[in-house]
Each structure stands twice: as C-alpha cells, then as structure tokens.
Protein backbone atom coordinates (compact mmCIF):
# COMPACT_ATOMS: atom_id res chain seq x y z
CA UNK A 1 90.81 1.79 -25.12
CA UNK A 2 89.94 5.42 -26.53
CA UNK A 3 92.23 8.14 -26.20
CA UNK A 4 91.55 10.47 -23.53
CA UNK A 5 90.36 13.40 -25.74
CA UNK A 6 87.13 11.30 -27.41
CA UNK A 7 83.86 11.90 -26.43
CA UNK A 8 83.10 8.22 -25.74
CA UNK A 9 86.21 8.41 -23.01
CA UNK A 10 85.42 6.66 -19.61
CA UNK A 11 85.54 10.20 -17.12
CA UNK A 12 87.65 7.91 -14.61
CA UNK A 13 87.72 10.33 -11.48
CA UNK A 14 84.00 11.37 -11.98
CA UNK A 15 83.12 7.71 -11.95
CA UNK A 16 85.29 6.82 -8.85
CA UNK A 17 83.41 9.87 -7.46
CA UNK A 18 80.02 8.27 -8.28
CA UNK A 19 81.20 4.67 -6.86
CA UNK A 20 82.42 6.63 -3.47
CA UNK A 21 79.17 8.64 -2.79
CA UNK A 22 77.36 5.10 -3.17
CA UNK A 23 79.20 3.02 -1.00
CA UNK A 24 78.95 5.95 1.57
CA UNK A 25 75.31 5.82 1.19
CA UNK A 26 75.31 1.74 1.42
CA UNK A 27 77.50 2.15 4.55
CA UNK A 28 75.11 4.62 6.39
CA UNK A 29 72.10 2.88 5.25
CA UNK A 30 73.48 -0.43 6.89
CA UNK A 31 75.00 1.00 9.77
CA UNK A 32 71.62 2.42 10.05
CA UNK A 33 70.05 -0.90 9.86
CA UNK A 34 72.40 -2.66 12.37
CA UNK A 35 72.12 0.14 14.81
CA UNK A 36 68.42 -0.36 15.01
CA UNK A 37 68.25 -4.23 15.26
CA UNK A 38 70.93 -3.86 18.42
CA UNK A 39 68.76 -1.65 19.99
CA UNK A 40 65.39 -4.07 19.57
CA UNK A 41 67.65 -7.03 20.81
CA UNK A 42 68.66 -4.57 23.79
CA UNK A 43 65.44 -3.32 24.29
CA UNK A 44 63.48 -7.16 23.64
CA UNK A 45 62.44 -9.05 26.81
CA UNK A 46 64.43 -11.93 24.84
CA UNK A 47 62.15 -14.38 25.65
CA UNK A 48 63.12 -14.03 29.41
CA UNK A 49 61.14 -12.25 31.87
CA UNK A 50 57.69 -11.10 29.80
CA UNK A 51 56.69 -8.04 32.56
CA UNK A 52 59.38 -5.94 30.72
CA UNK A 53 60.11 -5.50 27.18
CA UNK A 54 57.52 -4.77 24.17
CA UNK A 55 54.88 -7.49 25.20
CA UNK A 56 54.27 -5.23 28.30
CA UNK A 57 54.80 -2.23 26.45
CA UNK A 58 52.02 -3.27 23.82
CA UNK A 59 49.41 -4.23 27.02
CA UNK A 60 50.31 -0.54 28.60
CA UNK A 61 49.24 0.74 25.18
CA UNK A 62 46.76 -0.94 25.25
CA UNK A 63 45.17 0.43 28.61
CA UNK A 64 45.77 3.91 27.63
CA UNK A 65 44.76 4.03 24.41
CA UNK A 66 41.29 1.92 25.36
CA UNK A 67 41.16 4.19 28.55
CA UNK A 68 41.55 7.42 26.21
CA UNK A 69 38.98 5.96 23.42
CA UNK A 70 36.20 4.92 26.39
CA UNK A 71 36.70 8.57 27.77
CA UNK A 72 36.23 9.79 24.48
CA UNK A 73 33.14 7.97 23.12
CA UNK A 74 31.47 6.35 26.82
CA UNK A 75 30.05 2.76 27.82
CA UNK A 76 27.04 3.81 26.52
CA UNK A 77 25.75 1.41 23.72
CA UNK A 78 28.58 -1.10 24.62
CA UNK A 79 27.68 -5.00 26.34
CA UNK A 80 29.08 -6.04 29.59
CA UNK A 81 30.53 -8.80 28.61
CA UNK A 82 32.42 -7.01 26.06
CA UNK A 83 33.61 -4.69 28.55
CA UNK A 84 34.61 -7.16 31.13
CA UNK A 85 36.23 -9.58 28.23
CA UNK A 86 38.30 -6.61 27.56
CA UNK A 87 39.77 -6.12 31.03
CA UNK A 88 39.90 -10.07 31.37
CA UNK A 89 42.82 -9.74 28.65
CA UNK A 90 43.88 -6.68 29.90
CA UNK A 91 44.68 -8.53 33.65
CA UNK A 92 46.08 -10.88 32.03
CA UNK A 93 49.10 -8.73 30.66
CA UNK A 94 47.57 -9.10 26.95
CA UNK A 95 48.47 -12.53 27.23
CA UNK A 96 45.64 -14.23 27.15
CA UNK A 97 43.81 -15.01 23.88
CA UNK A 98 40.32 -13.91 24.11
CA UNK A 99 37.87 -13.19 21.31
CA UNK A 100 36.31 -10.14 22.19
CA UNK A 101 33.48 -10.34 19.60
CA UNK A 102 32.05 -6.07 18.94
CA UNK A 103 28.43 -7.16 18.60
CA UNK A 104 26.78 -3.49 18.93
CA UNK A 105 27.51 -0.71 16.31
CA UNK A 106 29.10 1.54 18.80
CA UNK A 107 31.63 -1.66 19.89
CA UNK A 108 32.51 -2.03 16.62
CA UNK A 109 33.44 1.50 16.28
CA UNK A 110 35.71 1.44 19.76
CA UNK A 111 37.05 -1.89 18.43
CA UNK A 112 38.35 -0.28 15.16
CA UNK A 113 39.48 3.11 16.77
CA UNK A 114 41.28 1.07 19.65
CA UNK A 115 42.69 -1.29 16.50
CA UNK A 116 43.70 1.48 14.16
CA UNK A 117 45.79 3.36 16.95
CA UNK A 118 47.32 0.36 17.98
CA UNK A 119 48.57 -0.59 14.93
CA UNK A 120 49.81 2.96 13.99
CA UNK A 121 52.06 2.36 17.27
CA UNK A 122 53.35 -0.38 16.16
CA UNK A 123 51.71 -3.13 17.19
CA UNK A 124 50.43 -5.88 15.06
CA UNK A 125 46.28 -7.45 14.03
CA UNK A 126 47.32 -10.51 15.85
CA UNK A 127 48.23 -8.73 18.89
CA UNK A 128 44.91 -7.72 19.34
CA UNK A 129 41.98 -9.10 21.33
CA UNK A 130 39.15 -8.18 18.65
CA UNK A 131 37.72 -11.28 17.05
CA UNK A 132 34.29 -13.09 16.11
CA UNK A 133 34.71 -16.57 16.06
C-alpha cells in the first residue's frame, strides 16, 4: 500500500464517488427498463381478446395512415384488385395474410409511403400486407 501523500495513492472517496454516480445511473436505467416492459404487459392484449391491445392498434394505423396517404396521392393509377385486397385485410382486423402485390408505379409508391410510416410507428415489415409472391 502507498502512503497517502504519493502521487500513485488510490483517491478513495473520489472513487467511491465514481462507483455511486454509476450504480445510480444502472439503477435508473433499469428501473427505466422494467417500468416500460410492465406497461407493454399492461397495455398487451396477452394473447386474450385480439379487438384490444396493439394488434388492433396496428390495423387502426393502418386505416388512417392508408386513408391519409390515398387522400394525399388519389386512386388514380392504382388496380382494383389492389384496392379491394387492401380493405379485404383491412376487414379482417389486419389479420388476415394477404399478398397485396403493388403492380403499377404509383402502387408501389403508396405501398412504400403506407410501409415507411408504419414502421416509423412502430410497427414491424411482417405486419404488413405488401408482398409479391
């Protein structure tokens, strides 16, 4: 051990300091962490009944955000049968997997703009109807 006055002496109450400000910051980050998995489990259908929780959250997303990007760009340029694929999936809660195949250049667009919004809510690729198979 080196006597207290050396330069090389371990600075004991900076370094309990140090130690104390990161276990603070682990404790927040984790209480953090639990505090927003309880609220998911609170706020998760669980599984249970799937008109409630984020399934039917994601398909009422889903109708605004296609509702807002067909008011925005029009029908114009877009199939039928793309259209009424669309609100086959829609009726369905978003439960239903159907490729909805964007054949036309201005369906691709929609599909991407309806895709990229969706996903910057939260939702995930696989959630969505858009597919060529």
């Amino acid at each position: 051990m080196l006597p207290p006055g050396s330069s090389n002496a371990i600075d004991t109450p900076g370094m309990i300091h140090s130690m104390s400000r990161i276990l603070h910051a682990s404790f927040i980050t984790f209480w953090l962490l639990g505090s927003a998995l309880a609220q998911e489990a609170a706020t998760s259908d669980g599984g249970g009944d799937r008109a409630s929780g984020w399934p039917a959250k994601k398909c009422l997303l889903f109708r605004q955000i296609t509702d807002e990007a067909l008011a925005r760009i029009g029908v114009e340029g877009m199939g039928p049968a793309f259209l009424e694929k669309q609100e086959r999936f829609i009726a369905s809660g978003c439960l239903m997997r159907i490729a909805i195949c964007p054949t036309a250049p201005k369906e691709l667009d929609y599909a991407n703009l309806v895709s990229l919004q969706m996903m910057n809510a939260g939702a995930t690729g696989s959630f969505l109807p858009f597919a060529c198979r």
